[in-house]
C-alpha atoms as a PDB file:
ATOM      1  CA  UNK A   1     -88.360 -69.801-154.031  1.00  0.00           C
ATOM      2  CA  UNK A   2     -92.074 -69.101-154.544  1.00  0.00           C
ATOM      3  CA  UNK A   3     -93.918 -66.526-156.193  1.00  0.00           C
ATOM      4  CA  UNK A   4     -95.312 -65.162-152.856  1.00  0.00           C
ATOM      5  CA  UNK A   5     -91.576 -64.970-151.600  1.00  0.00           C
ATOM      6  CA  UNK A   6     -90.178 -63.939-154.238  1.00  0.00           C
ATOM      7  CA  UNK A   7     -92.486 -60.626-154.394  1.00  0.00           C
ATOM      8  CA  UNK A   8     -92.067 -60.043-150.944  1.00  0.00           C
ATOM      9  CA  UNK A   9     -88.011 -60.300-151.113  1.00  0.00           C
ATOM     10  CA  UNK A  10     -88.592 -57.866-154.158  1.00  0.00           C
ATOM     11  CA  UNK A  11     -90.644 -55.698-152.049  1.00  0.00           C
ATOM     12  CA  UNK A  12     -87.893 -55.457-149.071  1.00  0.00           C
ATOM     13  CA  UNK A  13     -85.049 -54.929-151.885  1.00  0.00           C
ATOM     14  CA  UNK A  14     -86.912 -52.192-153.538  1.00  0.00           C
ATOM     15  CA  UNK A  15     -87.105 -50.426-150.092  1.00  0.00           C
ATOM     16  CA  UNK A  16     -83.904 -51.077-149.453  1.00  0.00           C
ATOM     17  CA  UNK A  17     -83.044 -49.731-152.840  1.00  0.00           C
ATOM     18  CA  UNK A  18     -83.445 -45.793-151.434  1.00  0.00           C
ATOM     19  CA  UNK A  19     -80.664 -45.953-148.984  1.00  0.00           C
ATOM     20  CA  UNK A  20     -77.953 -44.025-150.564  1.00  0.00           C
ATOM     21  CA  UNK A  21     -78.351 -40.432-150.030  1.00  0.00           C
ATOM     22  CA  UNK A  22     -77.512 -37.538-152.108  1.00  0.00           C
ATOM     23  CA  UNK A  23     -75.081 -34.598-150.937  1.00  0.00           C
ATOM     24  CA  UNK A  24     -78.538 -32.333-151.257  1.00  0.00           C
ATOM     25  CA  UNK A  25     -80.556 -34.936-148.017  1.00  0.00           C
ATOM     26  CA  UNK A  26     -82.251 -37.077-150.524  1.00  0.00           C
ATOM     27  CA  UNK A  27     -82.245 -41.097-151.388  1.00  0.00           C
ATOM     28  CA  UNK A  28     -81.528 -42.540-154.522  1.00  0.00           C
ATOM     29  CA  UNK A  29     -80.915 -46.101-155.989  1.00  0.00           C
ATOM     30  CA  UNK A  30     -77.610 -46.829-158.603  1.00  0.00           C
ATOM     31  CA  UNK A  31     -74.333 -46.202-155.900  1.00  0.00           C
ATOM     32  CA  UNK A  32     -71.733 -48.596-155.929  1.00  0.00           C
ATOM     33  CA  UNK A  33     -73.033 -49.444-151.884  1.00  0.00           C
ATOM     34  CA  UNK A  34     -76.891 -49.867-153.121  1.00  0.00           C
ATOM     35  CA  UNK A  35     -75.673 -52.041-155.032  1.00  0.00           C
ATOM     36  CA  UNK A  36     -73.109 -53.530-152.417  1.00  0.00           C
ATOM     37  CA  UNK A  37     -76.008 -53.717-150.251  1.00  0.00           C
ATOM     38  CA  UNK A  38     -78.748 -54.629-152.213  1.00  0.00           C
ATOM     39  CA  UNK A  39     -76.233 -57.971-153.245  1.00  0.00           C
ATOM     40  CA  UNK A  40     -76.229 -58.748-149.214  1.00  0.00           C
ATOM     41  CA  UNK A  41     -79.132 -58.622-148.557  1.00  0.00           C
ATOM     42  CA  UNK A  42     -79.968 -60.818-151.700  1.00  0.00           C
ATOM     43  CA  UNK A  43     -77.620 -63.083-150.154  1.00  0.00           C
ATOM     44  CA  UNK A  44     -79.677 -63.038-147.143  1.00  0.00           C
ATOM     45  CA  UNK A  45     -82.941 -64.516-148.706  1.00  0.00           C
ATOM     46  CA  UNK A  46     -81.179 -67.445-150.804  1.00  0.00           C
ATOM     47  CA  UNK A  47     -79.403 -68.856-147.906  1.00  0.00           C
ATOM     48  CA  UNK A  48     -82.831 -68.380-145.388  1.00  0.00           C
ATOM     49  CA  UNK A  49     -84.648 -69.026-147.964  1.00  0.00           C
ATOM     50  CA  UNK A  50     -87.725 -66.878-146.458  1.00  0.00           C
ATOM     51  CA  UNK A  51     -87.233 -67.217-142.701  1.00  0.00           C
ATOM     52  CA  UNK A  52     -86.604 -63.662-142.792  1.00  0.00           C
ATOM     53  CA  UNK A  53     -89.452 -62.397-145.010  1.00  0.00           C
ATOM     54  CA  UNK A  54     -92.270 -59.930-143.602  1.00  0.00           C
ATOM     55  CA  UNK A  55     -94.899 -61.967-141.697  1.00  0.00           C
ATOM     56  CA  UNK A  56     -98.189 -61.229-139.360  1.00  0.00           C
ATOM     57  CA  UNK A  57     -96.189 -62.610-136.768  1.00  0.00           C
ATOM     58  CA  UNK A  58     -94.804 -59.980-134.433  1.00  0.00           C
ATOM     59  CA  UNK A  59     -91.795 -61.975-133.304  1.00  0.00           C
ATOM     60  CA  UNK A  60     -90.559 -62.315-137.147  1.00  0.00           C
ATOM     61  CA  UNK A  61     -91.588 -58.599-138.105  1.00  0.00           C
ATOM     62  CA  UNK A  62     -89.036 -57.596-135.189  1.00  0.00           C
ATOM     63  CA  UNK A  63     -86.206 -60.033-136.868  1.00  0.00           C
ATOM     64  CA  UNK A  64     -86.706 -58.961-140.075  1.00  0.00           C
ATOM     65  CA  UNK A  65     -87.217 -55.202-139.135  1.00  0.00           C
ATOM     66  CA  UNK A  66     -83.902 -55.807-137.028  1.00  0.00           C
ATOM     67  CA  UNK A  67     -81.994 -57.572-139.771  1.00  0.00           C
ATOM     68  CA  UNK A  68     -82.557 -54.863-142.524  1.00  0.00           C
ATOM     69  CA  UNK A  69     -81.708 -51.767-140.143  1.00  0.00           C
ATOM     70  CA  UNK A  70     -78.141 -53.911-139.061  1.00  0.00           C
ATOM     71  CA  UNK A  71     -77.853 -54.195-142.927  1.00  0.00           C
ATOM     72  CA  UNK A  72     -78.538 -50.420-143.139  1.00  0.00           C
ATOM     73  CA  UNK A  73     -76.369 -49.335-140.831  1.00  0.00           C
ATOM     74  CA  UNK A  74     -73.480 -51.841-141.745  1.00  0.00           C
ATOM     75  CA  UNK A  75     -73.104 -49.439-144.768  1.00  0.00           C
ATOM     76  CA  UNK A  76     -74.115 -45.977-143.282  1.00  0.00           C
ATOM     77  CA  UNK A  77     -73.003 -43.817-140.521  1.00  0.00           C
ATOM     78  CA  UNK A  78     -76.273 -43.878-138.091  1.00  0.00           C
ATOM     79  CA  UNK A  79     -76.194 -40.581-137.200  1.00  0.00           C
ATOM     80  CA  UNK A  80     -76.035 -39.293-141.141  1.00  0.00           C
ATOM     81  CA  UNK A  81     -79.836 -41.298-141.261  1.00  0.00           C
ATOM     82  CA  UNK A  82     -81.181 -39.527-138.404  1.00  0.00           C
ATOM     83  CA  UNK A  83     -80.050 -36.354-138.522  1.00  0.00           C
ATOM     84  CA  UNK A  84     -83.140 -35.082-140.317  1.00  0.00           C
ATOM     85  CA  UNK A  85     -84.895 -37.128-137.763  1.00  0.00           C
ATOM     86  CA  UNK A  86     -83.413 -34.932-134.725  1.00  0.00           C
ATOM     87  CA  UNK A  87     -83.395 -31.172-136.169  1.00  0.00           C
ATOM     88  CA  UNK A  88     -87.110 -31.851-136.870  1.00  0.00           C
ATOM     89  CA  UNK A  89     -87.066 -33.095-133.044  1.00  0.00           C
ATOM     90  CA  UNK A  90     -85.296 -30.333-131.559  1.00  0.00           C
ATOM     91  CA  UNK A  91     -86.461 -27.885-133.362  1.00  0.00           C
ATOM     92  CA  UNK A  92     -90.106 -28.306-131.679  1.00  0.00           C
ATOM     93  CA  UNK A  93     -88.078 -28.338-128.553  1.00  0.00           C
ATOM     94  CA  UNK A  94     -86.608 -25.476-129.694  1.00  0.00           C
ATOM     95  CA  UNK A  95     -89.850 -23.600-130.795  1.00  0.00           C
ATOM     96  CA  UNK A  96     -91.569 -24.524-127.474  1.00  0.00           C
ATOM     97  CA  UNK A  97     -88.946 -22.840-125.597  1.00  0.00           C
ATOM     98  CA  UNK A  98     -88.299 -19.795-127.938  1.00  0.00           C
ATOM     99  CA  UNK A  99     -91.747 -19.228-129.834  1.00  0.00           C
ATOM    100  CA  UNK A 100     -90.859 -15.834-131.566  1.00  0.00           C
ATOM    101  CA  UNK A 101     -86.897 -17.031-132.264  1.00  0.00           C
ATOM    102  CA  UNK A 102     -85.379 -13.809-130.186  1.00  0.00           C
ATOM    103  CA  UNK A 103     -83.556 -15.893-128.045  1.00  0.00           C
ATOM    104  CA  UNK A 104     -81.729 -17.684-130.847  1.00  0.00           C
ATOM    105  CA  UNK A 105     -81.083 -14.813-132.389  1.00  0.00           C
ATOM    106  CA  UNK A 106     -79.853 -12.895-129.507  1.00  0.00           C
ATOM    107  CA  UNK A 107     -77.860 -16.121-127.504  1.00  0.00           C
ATOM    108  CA  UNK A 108     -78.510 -19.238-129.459  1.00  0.00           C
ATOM    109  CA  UNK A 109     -76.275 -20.943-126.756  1.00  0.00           C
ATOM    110  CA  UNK A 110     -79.131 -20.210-124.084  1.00  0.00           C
ATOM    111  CA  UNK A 111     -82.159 -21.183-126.895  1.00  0.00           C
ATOM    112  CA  UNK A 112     -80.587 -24.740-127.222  1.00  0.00           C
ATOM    113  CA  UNK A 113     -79.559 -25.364-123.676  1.00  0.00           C
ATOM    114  CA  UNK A 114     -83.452 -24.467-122.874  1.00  0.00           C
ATOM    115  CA  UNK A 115     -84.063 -26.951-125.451  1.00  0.00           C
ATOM    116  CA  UNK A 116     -82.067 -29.883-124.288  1.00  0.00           C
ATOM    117  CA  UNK A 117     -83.949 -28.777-120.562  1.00  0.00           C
ATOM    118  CA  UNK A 118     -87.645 -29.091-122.454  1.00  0.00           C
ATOM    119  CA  UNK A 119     -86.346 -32.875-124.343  1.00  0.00           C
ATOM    120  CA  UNK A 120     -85.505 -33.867-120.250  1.00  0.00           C
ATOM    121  CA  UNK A 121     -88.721 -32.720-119.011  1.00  0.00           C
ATOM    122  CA  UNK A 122     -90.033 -34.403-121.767  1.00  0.00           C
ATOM    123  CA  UNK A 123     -88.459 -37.912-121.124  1.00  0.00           C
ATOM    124  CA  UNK A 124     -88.945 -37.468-117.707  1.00  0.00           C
ATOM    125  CA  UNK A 125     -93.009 -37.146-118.418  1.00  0.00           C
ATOM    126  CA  UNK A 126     -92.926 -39.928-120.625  1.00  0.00           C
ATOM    127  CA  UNK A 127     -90.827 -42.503-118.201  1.00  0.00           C
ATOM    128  CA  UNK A 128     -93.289 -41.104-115.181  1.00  0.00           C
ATOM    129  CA  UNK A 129     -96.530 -42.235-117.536  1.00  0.00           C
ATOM    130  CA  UNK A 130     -94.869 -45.708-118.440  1.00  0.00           C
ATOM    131  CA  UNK A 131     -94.587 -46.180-114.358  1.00  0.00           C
ATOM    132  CA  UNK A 132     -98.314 -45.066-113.812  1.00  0.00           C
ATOM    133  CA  UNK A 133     -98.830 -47.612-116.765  1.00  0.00           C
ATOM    134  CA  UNK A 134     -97.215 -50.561-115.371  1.00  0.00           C
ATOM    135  CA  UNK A 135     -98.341 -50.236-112.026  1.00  0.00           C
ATOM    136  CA  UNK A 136    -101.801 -49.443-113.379  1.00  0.00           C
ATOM    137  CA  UNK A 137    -101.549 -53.067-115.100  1.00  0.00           C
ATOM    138  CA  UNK A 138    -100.192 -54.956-112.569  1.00  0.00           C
ATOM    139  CA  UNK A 139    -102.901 -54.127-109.880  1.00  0.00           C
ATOM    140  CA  UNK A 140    -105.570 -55.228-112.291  1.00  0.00           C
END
């Protein structure tokens, strides 16, 4: 392997070092599955030997990115990742909807179904733009 490859496989494995999370939310290296994982993923780069390794090219940055979140998620529950990921979402949802908090405190069923309604309306914006978008595009 060469030196450039070898520092960017060390680069990927020290990212891929802070995937096991503590009971408190937080990621640290030394588990028995870092090192599980970090030992796959090792494997990985002397079989490929590089194929996989970050590159300007777009196409390969999408492999690799894909490859090391399949490796992520072959050791950890997806939705234990993400869940700081989607309170922070819903909770601007949920402040949009309920600025001063007196509906969750008074019927927090209500706050979070209003919630849900806003992250619809949201998607719904969002898809409607992407149309506008692609039709924009194609006409010119």
């Amino acid at each position: 392997m060469n030196s450039k490859l070898k520092r960017q496989s060390a680069r990927l494995l020290e990212h891929l070092a802070c995937v096991k999370k503590r009971s408190d939310g937080e990621f640290v290296k030394g588990s028995s599955m870092h090192t599980s994982l970090l030992a796959f993923v090792s494997g990985w780069y002397d079989s490929l030997k590089g194929v996989l390794m970050p590159s300007k090219d777009p196409t390969m940055r999408r492999i690799h990115a894909r490859a090391a979140a399949h490796a992520l998620h072959s050791f950890y529950d997806s939705r234990e990742i993400t869940r700081a990921a989607r309170t922070t979402f819903m909770a601007r949802f949920m402040e949009s909807v309920d600025p001063l908090g007196e509906l969750r405190r008074t019927d927090p069923s209500e706050a979070e179904r209003r919630a849900n309604s806003a992250v619809r309306a949201h998607f719904q914006l969002m898809a409607a733009k992407s149309v506008l978008a692609r039709t924009r595009n194609k006409s010119e």
